[in-house]
N, C-alpha and C. Protein backbone atom coordinates (compact mmCIF):
# COMPACT_ATOMS: atom_id res chain seq x y z
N UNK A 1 -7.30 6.23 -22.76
CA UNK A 1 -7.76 7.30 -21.90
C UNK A 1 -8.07 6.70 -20.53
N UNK A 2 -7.76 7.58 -19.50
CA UNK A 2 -7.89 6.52 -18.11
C UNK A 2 -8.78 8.00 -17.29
N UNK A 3 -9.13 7.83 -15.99
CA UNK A 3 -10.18 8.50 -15.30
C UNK A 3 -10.25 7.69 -14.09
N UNK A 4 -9.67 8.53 -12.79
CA UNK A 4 -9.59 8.35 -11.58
C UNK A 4 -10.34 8.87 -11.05
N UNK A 5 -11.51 8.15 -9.91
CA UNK A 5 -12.26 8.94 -8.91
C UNK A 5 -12.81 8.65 -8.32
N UNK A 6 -13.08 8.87 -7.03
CA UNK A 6 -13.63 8.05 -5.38
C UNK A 6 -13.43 8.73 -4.45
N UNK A 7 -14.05 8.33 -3.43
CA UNK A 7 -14.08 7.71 -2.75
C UNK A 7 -15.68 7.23 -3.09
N UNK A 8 -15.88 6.15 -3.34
CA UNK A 8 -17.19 6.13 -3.45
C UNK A 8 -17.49 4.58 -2.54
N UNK A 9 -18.32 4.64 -1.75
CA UNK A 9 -18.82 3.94 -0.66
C UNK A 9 -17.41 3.05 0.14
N UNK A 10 -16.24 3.97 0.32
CA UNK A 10 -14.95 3.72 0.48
C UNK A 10 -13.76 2.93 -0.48
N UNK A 11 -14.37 2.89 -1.52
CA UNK A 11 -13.54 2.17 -2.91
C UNK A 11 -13.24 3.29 -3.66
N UNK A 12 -11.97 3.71 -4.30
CA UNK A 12 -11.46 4.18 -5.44
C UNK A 12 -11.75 3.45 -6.59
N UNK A 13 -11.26 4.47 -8.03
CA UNK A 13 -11.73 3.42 -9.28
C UNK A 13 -10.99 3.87 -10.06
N UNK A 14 -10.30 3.13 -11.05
CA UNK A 14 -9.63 3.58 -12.05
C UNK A 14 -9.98 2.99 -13.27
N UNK A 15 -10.51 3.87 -14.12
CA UNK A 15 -10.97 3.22 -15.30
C UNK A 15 -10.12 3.48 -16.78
N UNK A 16 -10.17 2.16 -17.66
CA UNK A 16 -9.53 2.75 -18.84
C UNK A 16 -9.94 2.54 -20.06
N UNK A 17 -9.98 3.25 -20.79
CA UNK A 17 -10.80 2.85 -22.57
C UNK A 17 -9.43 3.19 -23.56
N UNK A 18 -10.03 2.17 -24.65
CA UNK A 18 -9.30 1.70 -26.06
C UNK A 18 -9.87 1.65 -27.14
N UNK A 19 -9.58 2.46 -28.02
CA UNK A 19 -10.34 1.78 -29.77
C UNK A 19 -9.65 0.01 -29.51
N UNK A 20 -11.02 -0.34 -29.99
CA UNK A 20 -10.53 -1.92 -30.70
C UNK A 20 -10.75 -1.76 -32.26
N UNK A 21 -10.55 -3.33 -32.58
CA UNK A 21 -10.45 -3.74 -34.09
C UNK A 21 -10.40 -2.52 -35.23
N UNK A 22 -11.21 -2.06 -35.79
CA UNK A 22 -10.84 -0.61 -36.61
C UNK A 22 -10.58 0.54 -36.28
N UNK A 23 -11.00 0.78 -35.17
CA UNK A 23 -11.36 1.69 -34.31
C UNK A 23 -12.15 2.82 -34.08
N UNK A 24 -13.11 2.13 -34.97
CA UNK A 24 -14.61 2.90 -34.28
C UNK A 24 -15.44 2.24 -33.28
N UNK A 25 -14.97 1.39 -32.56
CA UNK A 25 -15.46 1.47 -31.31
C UNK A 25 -14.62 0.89 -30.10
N UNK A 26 -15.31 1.22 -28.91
CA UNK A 26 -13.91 1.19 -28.22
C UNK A 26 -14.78 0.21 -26.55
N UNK A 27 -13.65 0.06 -26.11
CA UNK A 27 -13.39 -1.07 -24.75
C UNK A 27 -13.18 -0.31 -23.88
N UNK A 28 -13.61 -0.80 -22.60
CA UNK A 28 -13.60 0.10 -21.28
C UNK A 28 -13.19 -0.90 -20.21
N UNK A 29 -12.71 -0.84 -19.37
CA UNK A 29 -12.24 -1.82 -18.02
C UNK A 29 -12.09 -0.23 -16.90
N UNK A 30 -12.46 -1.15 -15.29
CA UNK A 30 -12.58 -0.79 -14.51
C UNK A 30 -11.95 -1.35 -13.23
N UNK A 31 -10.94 -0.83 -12.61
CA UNK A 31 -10.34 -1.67 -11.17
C UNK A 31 -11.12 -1.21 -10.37
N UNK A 32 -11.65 -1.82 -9.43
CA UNK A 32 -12.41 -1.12 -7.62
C UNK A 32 -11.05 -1.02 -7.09
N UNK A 33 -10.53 -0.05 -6.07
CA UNK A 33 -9.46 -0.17 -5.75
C UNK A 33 -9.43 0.10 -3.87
N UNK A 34 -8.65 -0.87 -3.11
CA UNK A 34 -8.64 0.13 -1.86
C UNK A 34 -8.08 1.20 -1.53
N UNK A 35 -7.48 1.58 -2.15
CA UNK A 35 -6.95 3.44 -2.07
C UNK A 35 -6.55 3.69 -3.13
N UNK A 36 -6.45 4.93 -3.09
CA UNK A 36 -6.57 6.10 -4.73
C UNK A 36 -5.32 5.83 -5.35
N UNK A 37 -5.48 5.13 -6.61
CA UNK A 37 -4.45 5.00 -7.77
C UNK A 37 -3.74 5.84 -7.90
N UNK A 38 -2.38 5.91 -8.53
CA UNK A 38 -1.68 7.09 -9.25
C UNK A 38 -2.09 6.54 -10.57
N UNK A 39 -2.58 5.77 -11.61
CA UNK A 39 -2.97 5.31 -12.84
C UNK A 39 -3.79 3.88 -12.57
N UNK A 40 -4.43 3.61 -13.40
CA UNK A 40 -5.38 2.63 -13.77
C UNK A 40 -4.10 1.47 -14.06
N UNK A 41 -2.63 1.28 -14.23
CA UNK A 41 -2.13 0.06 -14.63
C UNK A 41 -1.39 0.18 -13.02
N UNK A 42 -1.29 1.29 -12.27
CA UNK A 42 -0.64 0.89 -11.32
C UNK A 42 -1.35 0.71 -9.73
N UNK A 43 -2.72 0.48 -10.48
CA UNK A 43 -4.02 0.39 -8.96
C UNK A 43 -3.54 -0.83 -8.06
N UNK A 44 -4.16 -0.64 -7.14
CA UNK A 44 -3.71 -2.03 -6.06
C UNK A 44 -5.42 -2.02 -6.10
N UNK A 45 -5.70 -3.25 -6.72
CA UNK A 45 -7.45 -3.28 -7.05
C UNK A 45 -7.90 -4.73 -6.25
N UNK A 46 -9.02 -4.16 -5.87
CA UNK A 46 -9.90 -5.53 -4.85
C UNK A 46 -10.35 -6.28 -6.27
N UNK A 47 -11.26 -5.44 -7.63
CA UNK A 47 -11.49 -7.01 -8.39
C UNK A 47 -11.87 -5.92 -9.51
N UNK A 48 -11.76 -6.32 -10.81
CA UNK A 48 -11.99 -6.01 -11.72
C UNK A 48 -13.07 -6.10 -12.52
N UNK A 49 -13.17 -4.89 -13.72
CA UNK A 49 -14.95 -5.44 -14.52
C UNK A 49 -14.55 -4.28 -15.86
N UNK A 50 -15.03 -5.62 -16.67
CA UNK A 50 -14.75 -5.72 -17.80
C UNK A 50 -16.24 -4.65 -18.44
N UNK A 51 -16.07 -3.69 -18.86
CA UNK A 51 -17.63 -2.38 -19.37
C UNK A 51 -17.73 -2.46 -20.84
N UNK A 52 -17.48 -3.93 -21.74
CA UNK A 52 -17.70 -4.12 -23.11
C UNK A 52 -16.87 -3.47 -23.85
N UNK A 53 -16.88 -3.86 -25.35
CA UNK A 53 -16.28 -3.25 -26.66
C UNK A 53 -16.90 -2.95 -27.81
N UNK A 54 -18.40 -2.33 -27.08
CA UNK A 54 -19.26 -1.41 -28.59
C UNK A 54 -19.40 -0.42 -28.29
N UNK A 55 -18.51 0.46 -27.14
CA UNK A 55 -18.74 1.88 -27.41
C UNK A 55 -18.65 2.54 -28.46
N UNK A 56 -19.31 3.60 -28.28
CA UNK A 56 -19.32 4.80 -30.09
C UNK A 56 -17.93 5.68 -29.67
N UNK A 57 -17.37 6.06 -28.40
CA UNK A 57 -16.85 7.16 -28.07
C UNK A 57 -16.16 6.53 -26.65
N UNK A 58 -14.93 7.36 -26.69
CA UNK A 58 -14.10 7.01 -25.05
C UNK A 58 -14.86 7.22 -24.30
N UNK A 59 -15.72 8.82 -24.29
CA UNK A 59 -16.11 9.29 -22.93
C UNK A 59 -17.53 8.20 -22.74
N UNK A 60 -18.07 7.45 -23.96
CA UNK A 60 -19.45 6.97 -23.34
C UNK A 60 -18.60 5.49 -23.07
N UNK A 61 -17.35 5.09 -23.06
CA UNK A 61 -16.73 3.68 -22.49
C UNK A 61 -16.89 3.76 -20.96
N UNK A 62 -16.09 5.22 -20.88
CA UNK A 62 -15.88 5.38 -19.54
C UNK A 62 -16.62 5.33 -18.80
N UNK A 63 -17.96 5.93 -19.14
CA UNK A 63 -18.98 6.20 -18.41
C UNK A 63 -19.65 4.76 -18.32
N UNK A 64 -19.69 4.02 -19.65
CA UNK A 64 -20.46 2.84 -19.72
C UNK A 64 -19.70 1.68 -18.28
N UNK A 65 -18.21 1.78 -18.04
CA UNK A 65 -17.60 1.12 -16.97
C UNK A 65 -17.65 1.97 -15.27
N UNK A 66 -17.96 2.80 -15.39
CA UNK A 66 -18.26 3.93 -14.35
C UNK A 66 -19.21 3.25 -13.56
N UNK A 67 -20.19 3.19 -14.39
CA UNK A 67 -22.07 2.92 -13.75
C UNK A 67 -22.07 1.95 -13.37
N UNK A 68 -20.53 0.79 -14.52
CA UNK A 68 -21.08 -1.10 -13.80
C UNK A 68 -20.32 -0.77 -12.53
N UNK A 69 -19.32 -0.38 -12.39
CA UNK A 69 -18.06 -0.12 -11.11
C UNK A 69 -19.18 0.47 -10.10
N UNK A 70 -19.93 1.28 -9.72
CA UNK A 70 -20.93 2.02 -8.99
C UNK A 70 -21.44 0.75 -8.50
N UNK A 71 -22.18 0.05 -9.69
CA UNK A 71 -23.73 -0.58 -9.13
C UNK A 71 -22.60 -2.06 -9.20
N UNK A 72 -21.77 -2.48 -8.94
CA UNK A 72 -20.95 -3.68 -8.49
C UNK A 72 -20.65 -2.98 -6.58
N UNK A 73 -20.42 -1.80 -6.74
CA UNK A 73 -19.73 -1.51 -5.25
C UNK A 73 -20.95 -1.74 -4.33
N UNK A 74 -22.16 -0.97 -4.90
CA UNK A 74 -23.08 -0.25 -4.35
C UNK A 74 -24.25 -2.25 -3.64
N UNK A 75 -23.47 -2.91 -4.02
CA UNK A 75 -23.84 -4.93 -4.18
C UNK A 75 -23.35 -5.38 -3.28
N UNK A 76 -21.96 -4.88 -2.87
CA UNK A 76 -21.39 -5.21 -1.87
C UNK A 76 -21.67 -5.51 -0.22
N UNK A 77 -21.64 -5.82 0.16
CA UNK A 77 -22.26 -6.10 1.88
C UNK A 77 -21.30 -4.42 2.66
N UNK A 78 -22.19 -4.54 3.69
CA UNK A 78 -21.83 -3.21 4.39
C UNK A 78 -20.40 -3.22 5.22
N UNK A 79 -19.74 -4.95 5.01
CA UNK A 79 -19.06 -4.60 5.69
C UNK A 79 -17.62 -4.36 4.76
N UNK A 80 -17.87 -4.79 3.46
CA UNK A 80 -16.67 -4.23 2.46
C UNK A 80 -16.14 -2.77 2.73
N UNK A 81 -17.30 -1.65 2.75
CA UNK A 81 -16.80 -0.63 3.06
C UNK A 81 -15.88 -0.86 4.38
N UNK A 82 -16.06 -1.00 5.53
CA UNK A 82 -14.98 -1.52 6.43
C UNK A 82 -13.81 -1.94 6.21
N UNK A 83 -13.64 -2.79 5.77
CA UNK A 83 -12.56 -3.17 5.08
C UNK A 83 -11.49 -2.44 4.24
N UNK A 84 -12.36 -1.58 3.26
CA UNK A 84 -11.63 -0.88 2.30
C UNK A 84 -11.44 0.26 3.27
N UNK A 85 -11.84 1.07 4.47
CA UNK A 85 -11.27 2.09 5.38
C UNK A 85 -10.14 1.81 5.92
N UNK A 86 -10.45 0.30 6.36
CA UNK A 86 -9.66 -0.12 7.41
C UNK A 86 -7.90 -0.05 6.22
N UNK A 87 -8.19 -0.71 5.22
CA UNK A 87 -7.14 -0.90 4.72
C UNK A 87 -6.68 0.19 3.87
N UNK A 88 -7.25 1.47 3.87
CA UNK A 88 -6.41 2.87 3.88
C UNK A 88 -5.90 3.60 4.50
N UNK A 89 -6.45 3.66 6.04
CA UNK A 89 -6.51 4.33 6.94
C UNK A 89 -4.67 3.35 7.83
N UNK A 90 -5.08 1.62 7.45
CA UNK A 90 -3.86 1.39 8.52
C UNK A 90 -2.85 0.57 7.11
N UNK A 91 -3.15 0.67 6.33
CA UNK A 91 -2.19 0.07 5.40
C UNK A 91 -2.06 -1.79 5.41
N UNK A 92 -3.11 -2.12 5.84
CA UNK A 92 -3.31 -3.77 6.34
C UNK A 92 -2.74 -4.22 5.18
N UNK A 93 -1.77 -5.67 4.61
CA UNK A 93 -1.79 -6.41 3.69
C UNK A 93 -3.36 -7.17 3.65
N UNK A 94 -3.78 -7.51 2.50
CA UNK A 94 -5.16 -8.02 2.11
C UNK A 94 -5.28 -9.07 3.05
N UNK A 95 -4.64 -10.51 2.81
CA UNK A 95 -4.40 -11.29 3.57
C UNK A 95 -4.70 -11.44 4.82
N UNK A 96 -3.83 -10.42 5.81
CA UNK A 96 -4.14 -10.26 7.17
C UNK A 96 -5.45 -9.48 7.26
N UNK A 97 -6.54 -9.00 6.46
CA UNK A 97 -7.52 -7.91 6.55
C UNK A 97 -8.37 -8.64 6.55
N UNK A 98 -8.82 -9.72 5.45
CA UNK A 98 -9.39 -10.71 5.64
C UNK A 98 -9.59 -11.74 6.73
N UNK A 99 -8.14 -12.25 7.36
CA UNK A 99 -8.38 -13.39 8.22
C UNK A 99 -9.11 -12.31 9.72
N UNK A 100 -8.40 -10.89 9.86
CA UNK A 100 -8.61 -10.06 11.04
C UNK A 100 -10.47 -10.46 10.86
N UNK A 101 -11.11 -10.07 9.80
CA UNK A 101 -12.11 -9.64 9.71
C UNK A 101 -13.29 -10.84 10.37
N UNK A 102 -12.55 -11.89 9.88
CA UNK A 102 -13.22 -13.04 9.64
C UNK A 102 -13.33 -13.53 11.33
N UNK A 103 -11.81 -13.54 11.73
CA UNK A 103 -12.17 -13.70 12.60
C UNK A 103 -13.13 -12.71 13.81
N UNK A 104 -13.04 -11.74 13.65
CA UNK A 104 -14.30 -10.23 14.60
C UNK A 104 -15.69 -10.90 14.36
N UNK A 105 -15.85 -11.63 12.78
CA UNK A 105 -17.32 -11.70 12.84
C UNK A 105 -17.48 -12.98 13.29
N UNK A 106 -16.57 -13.79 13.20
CA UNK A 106 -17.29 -15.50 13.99
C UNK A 106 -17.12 -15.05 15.26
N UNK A 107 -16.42 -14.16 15.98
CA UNK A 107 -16.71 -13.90 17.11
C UNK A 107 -17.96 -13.27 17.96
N UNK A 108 -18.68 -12.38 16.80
CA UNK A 108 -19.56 -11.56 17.47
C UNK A 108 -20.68 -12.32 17.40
């Protein structure tokens, strides 16, 4: 089961849950993404997080990887959001978004 939704402090998220081993309980993973997925396997994701494998239920996986994806973004320095605009708004490769960035702030 997968679950797309953002913009949240300029990061998209695509999350996905699985029964494991018998399958009464299930696994959840989460991409942060810089712009809105068409699916959770085909995100272009800044970093990933792993939301455990003792859920009772998909919808409490999802949710259980939801809240870490939130309070991982919500950790971030103010200028990530920047970044993740910048690199929706102009389509930057990561690479060049980074060195651009790096260099604005040893400058200022």
């Amino acid at each position: 089961m997968e679950r797309i939704w953002g913009p949240v402090n300029g990061f998209y998220f695509a999350a996905y849950a699985a029964p494991v081993g018998d399958g009464d309980r299930y696994a959840s993973y989460a991409k942060v993404c810089w712009t809105s997925p068409d699916s959770y396997w085909d995100a272009d994701c800044a970093f990933k997080i792993f939301g455990g494998e003792k859920h009772r239920s998909l919808d409490a996986a999802l949710t259980s990887v939801a809240l870490y994806a939130r309070n991982e973004v919500s950790c971030l320095p103010r200028h990530a959001r920047t970044l993740a605009e910048q690199r929706q708004r102009f389509h930057i490769p990561i690479p060049r978004l980074f060195v651009a960035s790096f260099l604005r702030h040893r400058a200022a």
